[in-house]
N, C-alpha and C. Protein backbone atom coordinates (compact mmCIF):
# COMPACT_ATOMS: atom_id res chain seq x y z
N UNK A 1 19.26 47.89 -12.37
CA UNK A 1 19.38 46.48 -12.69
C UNK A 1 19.19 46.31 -14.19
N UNK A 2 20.05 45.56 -14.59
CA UNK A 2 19.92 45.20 -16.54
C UNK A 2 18.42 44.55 -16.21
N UNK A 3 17.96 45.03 -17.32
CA UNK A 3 16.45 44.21 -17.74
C UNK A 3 16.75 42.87 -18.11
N UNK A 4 17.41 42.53 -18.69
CA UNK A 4 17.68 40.89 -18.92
C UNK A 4 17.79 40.20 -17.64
N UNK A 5 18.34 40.71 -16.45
CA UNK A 5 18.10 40.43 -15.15
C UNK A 5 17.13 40.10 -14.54
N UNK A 6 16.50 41.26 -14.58
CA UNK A 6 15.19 41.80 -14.14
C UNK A 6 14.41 40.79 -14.68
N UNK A 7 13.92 40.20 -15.53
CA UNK A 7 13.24 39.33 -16.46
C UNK A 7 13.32 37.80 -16.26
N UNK A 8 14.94 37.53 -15.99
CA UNK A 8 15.13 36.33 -15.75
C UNK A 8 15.01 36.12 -14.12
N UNK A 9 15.17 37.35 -13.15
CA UNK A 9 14.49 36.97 -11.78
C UNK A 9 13.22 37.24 -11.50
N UNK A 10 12.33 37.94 -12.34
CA UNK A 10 11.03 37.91 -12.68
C UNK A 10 10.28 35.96 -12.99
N UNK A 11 11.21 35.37 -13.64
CA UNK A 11 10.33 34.70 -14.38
C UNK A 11 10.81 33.23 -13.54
N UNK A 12 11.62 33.29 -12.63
CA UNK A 12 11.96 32.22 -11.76
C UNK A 12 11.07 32.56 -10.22
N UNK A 13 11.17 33.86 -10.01
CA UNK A 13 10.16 33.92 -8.92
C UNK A 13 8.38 33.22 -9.72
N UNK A 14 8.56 33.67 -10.33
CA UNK A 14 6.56 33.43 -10.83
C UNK A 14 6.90 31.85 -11.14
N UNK A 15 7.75 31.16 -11.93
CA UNK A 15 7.76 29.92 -11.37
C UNK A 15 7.09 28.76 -10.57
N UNK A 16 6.44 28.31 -10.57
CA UNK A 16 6.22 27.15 -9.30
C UNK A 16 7.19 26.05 -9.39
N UNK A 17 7.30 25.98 -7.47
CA UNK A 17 8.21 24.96 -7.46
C UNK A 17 7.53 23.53 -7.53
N UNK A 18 8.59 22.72 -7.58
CA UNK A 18 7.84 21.17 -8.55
C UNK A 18 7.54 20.93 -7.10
N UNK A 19 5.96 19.94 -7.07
CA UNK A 19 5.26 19.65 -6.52
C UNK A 19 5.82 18.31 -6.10
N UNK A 20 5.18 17.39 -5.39
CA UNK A 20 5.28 16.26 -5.26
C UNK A 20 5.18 15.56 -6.75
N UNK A 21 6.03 14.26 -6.71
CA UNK A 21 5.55 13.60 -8.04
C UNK A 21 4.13 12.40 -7.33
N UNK A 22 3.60 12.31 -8.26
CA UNK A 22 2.39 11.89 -8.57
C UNK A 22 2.26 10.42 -9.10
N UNK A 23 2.13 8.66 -8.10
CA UNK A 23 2.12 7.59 -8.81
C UNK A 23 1.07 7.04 -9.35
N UNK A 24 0.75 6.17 -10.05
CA UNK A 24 -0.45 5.04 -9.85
C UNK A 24 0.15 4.09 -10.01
N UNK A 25 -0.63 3.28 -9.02
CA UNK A 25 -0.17 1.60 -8.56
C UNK A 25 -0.47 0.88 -10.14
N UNK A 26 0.41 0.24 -9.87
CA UNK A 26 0.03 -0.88 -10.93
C UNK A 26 -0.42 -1.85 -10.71
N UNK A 27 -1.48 -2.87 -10.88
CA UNK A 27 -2.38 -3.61 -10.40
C UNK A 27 -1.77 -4.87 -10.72
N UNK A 28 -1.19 -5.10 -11.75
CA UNK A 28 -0.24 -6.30 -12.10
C UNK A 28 0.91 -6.54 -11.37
N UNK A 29 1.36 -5.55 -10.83
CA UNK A 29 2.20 -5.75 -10.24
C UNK A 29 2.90 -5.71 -8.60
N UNK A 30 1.17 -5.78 -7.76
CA UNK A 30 0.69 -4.70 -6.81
C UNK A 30 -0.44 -5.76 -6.02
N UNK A 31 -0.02 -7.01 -5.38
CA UNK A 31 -0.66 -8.04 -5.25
C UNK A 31 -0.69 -8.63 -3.30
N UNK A 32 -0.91 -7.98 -2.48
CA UNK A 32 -0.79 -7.93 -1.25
C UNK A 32 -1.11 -9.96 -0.31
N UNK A 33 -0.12 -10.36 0.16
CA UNK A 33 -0.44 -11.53 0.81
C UNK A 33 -0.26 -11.45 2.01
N UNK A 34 -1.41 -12.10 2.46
CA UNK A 34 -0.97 -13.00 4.00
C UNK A 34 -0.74 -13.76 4.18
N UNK A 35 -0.19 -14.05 5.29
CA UNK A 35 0.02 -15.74 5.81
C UNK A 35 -0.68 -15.79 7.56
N UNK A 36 -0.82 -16.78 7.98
CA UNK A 36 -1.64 -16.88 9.12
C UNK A 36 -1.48 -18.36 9.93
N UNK A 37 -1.68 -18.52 11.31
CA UNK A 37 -1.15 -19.59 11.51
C UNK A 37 -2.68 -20.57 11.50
N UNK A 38 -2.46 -22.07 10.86
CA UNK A 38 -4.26 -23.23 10.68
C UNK A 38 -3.75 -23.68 11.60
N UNK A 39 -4.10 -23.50 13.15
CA UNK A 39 -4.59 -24.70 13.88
C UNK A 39 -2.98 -24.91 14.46
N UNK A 40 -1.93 -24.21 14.26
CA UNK A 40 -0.72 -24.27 14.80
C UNK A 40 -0.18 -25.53 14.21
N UNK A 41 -0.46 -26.21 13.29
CA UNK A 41 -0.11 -27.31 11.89
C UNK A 41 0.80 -26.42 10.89
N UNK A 42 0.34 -25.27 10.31
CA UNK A 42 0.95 -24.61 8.91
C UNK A 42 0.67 -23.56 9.02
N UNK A 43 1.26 -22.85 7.96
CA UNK A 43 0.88 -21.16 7.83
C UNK A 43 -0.05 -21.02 6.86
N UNK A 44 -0.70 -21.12 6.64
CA UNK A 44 -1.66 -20.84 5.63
C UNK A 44 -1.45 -18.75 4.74
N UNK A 45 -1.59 -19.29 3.61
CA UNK A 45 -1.21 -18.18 2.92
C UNK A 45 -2.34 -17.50 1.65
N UNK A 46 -2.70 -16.37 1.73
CA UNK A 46 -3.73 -15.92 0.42
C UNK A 46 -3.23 -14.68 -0.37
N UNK A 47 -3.94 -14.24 -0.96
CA UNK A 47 -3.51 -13.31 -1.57
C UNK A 47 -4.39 -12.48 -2.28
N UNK A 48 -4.80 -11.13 -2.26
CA UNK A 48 -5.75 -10.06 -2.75
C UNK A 48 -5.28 -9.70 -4.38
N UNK A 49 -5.86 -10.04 -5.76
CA UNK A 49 -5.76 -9.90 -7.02
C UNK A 49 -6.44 -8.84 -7.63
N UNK A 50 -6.74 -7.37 -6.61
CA UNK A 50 -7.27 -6.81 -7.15
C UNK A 50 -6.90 -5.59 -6.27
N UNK A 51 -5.65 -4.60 -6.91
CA UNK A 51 -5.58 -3.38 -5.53
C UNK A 51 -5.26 -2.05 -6.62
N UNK A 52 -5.65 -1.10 -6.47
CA UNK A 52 -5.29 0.32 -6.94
C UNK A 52 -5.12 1.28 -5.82
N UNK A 53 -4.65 2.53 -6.44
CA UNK A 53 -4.21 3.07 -5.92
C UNK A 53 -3.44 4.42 -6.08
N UNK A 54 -2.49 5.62 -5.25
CA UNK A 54 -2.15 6.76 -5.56
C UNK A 54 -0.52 6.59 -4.62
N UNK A 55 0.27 7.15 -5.12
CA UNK A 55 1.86 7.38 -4.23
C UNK A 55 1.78 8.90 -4.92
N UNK A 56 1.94 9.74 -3.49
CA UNK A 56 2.94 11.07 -3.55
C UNK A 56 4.19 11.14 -3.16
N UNK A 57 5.21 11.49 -3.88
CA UNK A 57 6.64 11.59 -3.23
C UNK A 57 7.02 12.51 -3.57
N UNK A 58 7.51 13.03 -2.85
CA UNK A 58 8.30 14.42 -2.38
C UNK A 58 9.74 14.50 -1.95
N UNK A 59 10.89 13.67 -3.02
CA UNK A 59 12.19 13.16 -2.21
C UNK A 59 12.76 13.89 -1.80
N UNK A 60 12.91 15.53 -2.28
CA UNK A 60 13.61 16.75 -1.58
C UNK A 60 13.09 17.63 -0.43
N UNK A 61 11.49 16.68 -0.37
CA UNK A 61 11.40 17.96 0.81
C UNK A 61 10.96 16.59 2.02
N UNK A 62 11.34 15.35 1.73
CA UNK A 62 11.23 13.94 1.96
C UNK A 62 9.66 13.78 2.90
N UNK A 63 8.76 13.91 2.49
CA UNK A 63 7.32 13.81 2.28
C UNK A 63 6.44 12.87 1.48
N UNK A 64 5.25 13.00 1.63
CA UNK A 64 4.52 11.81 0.30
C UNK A 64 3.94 11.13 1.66
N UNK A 65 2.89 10.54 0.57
CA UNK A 65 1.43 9.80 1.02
C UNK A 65 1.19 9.01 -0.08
N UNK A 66 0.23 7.83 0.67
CA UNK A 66 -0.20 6.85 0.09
C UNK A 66 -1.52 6.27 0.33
N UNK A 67 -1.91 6.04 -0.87
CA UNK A 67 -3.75 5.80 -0.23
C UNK A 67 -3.78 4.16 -1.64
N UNK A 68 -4.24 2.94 -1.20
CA UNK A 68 -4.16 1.91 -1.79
C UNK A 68 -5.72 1.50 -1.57
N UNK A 69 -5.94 1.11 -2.18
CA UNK A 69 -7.49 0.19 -1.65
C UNK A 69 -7.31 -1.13 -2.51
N UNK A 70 -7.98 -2.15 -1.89
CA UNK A 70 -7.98 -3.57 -1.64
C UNK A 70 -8.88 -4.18 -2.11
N UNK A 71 -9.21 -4.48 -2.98
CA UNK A 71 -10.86 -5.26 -3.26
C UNK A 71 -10.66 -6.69 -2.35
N UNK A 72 -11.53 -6.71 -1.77
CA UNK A 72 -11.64 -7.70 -0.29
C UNK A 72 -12.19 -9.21 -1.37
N UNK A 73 -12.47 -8.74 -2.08
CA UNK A 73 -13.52 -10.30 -3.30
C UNK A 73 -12.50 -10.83 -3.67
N UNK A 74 -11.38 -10.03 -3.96
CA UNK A 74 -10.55 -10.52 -4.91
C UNK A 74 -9.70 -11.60 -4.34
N UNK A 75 -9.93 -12.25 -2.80
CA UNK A 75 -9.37 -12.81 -2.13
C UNK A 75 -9.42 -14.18 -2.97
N UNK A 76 -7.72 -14.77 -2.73
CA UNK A 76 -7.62 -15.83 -3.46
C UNK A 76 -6.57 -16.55 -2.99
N UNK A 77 -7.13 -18.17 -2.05
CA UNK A 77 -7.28 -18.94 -1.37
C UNK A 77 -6.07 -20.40 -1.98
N UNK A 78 -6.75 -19.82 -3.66
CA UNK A 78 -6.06 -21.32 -4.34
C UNK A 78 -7.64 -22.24 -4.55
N UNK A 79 -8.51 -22.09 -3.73
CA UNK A 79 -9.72 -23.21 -4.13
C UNK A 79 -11.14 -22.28 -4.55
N UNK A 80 -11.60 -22.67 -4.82
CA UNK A 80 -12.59 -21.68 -4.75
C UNK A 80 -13.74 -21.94 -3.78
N UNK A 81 -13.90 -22.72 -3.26
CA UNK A 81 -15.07 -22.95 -1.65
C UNK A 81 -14.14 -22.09 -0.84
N UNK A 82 -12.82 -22.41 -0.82
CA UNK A 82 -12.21 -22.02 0.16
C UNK A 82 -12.39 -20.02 0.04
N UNK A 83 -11.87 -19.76 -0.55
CA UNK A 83 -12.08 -18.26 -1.30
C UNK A 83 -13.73 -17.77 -0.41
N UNK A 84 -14.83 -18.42 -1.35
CA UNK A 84 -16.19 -18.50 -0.43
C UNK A 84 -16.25 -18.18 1.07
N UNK A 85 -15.56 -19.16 1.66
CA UNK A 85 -15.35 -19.11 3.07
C UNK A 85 -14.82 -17.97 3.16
N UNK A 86 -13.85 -17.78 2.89
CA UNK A 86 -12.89 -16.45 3.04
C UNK A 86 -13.82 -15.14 3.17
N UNK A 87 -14.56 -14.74 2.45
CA UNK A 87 -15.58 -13.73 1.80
C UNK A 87 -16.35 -13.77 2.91
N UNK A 88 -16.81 -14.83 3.32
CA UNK A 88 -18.31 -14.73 4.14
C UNK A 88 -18.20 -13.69 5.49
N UNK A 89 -18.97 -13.89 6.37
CA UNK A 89 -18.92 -13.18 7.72
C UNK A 89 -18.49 -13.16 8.40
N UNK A 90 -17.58 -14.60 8.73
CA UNK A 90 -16.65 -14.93 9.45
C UNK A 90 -15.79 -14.00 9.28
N UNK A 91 -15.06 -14.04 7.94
CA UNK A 91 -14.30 -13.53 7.87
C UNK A 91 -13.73 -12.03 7.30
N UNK A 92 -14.10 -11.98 5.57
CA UNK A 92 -14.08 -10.47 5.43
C UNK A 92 -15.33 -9.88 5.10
N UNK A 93 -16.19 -10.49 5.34
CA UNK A 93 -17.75 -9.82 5.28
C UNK A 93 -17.48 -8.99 3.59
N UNK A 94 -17.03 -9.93 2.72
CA UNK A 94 -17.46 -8.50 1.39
C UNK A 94 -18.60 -8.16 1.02
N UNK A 95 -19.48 -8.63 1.46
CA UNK A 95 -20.97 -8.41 1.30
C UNK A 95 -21.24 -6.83 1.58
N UNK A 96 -20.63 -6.74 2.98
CA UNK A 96 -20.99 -5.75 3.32
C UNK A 96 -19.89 -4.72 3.68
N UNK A 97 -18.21 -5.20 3.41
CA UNK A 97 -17.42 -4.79 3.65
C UNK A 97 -16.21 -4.61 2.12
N UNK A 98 -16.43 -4.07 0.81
CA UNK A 98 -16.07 -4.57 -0.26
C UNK A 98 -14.70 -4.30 -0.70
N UNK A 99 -14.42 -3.55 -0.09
CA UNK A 99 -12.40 -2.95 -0.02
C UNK A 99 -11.58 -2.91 1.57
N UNK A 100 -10.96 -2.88 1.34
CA UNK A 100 -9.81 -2.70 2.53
C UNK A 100 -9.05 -1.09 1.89
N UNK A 101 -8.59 -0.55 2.98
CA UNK A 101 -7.91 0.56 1.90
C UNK A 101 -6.72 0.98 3.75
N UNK A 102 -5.73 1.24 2.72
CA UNK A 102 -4.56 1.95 3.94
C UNK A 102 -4.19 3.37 3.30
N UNK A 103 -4.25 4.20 4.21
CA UNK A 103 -3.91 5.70 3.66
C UNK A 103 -2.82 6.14 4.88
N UNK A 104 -1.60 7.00 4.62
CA UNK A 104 -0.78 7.18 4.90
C UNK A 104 -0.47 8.92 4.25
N UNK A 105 -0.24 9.85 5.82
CA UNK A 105 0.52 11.29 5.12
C UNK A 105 1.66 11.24 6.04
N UNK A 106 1.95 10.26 6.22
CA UNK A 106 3.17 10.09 6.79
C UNK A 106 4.57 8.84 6.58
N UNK A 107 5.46 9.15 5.37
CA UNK A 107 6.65 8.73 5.41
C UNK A 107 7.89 8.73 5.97
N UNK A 108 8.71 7.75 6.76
CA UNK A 108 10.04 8.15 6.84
C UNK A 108 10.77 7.93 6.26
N UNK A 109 11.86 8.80 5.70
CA UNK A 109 12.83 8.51 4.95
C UNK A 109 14.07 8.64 5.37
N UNK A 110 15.00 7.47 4.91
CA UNK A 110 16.33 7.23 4.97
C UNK A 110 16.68 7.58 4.02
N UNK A 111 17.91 8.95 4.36
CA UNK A 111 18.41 9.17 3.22
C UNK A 111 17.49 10.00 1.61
N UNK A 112 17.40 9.23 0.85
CA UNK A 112 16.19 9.57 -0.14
C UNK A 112 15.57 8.46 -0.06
N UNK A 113 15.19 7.84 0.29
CA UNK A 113 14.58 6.72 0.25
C UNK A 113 13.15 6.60 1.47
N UNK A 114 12.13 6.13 1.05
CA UNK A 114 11.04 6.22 2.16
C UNK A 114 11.61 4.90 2.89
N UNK A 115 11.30 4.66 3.53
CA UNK A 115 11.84 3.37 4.84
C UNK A 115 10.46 2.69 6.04
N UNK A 116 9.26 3.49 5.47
CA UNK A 116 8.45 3.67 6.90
C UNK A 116 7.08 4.35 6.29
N UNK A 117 5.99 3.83 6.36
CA UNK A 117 4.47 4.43 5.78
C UNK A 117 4.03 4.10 6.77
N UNK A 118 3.62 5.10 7.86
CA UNK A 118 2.80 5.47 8.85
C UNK A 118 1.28 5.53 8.41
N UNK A 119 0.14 5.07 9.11
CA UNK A 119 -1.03 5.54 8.62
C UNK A 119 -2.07 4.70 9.41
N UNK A 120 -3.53 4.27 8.41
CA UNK A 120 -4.49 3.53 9.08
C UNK A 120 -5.20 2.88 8.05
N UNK A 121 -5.46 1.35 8.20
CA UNK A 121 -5.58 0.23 7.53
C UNK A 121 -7.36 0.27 8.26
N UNK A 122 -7.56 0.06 7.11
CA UNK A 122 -9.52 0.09 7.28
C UNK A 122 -9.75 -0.98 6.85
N UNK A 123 -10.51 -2.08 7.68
CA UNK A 123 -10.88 -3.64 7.54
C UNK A 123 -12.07 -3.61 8.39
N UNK A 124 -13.04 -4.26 7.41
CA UNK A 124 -14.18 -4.24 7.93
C UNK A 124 -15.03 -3.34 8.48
N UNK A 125 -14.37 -1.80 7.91
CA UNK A 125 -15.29 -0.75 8.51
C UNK A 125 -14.54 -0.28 9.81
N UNK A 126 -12.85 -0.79 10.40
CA UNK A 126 -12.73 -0.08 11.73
C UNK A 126 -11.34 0.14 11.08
N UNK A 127 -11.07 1.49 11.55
CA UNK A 127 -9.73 2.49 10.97
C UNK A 127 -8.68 1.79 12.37
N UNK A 128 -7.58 1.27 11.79
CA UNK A 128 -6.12 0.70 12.99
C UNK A 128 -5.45 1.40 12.24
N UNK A 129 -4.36 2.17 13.57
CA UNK A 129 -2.94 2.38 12.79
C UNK A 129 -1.91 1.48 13.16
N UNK A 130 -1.26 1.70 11.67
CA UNK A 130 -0.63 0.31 11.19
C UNK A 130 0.80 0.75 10.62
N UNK A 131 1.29 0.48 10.84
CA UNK A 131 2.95 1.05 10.49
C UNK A 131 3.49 -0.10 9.37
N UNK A 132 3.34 0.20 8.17
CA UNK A 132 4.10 -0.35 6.90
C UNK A 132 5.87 -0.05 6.85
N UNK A 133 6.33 -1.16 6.96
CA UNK A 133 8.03 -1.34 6.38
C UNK A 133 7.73 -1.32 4.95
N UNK A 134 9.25 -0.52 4.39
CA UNK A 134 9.34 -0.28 3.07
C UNK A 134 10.66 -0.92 2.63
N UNK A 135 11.19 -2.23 1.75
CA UNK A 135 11.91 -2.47 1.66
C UNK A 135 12.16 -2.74 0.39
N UNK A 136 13.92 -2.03 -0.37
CA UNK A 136 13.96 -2.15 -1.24
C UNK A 136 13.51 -0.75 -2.12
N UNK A 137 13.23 -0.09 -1.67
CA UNK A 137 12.81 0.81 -2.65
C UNK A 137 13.46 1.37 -3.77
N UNK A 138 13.12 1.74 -4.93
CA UNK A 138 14.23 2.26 -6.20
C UNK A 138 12.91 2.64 -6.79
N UNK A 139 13.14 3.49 -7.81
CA UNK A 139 12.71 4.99 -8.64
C UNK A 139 13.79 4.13 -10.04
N UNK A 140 13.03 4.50 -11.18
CA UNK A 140 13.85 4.50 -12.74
C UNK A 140 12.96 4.31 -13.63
N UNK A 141 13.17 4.01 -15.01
CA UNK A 141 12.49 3.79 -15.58
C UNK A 141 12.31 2.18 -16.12
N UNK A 142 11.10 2.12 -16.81
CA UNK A 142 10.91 0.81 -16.55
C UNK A 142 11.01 0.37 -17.97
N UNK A 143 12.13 -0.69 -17.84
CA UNK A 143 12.62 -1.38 -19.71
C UNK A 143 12.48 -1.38 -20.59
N UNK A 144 10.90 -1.92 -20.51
CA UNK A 144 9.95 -1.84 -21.20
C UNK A 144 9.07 -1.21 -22.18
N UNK A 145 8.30 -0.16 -21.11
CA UNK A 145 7.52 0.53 -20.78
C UNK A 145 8.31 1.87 -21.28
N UNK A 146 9.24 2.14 -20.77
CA UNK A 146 10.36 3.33 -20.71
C UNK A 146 9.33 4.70 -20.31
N UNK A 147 8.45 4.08 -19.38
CA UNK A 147 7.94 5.20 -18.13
C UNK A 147 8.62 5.33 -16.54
N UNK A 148 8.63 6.27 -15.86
CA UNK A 148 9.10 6.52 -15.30
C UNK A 148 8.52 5.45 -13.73
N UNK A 149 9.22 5.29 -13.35
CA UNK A 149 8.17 4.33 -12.14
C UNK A 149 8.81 4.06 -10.59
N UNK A 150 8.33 3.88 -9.96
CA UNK A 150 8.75 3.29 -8.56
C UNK A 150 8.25 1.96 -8.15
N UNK A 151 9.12 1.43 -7.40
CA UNK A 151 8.82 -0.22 -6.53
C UNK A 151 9.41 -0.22 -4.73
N UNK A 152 8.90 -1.56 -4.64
CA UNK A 152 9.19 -1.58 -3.44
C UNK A 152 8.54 -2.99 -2.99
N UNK A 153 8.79 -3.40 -2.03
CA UNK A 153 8.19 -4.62 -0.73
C UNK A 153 7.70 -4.18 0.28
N UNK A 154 6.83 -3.83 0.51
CA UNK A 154 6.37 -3.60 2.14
C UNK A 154 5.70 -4.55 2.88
N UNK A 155 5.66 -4.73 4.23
CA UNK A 155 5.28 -5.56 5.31
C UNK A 155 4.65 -5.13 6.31
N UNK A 156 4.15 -5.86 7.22
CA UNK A 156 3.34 -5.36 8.08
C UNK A 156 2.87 -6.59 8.63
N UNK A 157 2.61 -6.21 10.13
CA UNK A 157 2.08 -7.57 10.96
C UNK A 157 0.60 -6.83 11.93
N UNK A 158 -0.72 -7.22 11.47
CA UNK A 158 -1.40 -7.09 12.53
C UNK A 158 -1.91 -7.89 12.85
N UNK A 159 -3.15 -7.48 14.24
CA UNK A 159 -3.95 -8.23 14.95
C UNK A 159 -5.07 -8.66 14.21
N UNK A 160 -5.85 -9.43 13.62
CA UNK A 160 -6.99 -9.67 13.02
C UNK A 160 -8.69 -9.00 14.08
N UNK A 161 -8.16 -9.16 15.30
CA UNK A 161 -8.90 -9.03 16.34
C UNK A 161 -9.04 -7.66 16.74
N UNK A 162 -8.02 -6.90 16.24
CA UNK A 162 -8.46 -5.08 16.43
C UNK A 162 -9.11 -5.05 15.54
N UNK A 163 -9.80 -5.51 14.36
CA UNK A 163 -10.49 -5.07 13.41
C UNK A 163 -11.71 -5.98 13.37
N UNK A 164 -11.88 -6.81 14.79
CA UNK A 164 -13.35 -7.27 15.01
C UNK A 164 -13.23 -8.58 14.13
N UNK A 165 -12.36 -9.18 13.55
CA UNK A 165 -12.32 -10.49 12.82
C UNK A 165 -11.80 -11.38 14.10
N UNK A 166 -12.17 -11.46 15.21
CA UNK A 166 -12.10 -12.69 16.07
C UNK A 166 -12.55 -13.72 15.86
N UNK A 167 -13.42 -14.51 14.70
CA UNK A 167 -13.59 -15.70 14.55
C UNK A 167 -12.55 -16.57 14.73
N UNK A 168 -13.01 -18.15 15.26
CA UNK A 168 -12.16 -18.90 15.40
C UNK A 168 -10.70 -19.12 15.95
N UNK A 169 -10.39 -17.61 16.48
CA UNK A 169 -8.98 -17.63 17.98
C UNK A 169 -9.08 -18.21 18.97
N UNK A 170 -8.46 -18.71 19.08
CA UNK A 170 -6.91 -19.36 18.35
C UNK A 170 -6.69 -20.35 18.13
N UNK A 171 -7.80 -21.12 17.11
CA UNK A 171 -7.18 -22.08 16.67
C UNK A 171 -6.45 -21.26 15.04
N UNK A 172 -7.37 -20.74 14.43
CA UNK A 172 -6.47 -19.93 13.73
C UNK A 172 -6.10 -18.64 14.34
N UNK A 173 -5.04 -18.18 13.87
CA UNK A 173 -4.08 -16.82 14.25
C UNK A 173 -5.00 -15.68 14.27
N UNK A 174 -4.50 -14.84 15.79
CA UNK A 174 -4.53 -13.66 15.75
C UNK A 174 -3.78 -13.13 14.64
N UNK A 175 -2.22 -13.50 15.14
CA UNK A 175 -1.46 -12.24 14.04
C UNK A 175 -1.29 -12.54 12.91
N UNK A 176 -1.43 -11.98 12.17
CA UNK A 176 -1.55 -11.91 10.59
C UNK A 176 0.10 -11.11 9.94
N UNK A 177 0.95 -11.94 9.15
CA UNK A 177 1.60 -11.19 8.38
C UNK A 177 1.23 -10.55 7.29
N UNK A 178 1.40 -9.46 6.73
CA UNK A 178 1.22 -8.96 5.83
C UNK A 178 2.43 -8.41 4.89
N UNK A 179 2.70 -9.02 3.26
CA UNK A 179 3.82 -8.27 2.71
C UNK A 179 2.96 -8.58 0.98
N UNK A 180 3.54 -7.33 0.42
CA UNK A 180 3.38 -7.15 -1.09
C UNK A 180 4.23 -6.48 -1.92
N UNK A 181 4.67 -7.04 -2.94
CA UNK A 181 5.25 -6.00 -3.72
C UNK A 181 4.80 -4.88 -4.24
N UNK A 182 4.84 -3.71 -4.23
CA UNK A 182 4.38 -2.52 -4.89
C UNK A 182 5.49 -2.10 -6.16
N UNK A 183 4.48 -1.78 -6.95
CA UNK A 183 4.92 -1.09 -8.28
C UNK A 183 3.63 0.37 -8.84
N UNK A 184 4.57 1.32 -9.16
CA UNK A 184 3.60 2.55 -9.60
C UNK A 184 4.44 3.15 -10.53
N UNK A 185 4.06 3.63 -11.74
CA UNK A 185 3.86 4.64 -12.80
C UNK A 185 3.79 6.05 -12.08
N UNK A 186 4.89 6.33 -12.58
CA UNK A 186 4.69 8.19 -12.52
C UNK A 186 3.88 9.12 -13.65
N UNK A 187 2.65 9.80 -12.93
CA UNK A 187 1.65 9.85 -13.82
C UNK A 187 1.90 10.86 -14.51
């Protein structure tokens, strides 16, 4: 075998192959809401102002995980008694309960695209699995910034009541919608 051979299949075997890429959430841009039904009158709607986080993606070997956490304080109502209420025991206990966090080693993907974050949503201290829709997703760089990044919408509908928040059912809602935009930096 020519040594120039030899050298150049030497130095592609020792190689490592590229790993998963590696995100962080962007917190500005990374703002999770619910909506919920008051009393079967309106939907009442809030929103968490405080979430970080990690995305692995793996589009060729179509893999990746996701682990987000939630600051539960950051809950924001629009009033601030109302917010209060929100916080207390009734409802997300941050006293004693101070993040929410969903972790996921399981994506499906359409195509190249994830479509589906399988995993388990921790509220109040009890692990549910919770199946996240992924909609919209796109990879590029960002205008701006001219870093490399990913987005998306995801959704999700649970029970408030698998996670021991049964206060006040049913005059307010069991089911809870859940959707947020996600945005992450490729680190």
């Amino acid at each position: 075998m020519d040594y120039r051979v030899a050298v150049i299949f030497a130095a592609v075997l020792a190689f490592p192959a590229r790993a998963a890429d590696s995100y962080t959430i962007d917190p500005t841009h990374t703002w999770p809401v619910f909506e919920v039904s008051h009393m079967g009158f309106s939907t009442q709607r809030g929103r968490f102002n405080k979430t970080s986080g990690k995305i692995m993606l793996d589009v060729a070997a179509k893999k990746g995980s996701v682990d987000i956490t939630i600051d539960a304080a950051s809950i924001d109502m629009g009033f601030v008694e109302w917010n209060k209420h929100m916080r207390d025991i009734n409802f997300f206990n941050t006293a004693q309960f101070p993040t929410m966090r969903f972790v996921s080693e399981q994506l499906v993907f359409e195509g190249d695209k994830p479509v589906v974050a399988k995993g388990e949503l921790t509220l109040l201290g009890t692990p549910v699995s919770v199946t996240l829709s992924i909609d919209g997703f796109k990879c590029g760089t960002h205008p701006m910034l001219r870093k490399e990044m990913c987005g998306a919408n995801i959704s999700a509908t649970i029970k408030r009541s698998d996670f021991g928040m049964s206060r006040f059912i049913p005059t307010i809602g069991d089911e809870v919608r859940i959707f947020s935009p996600v945005e992450a930096f490729r680190d």
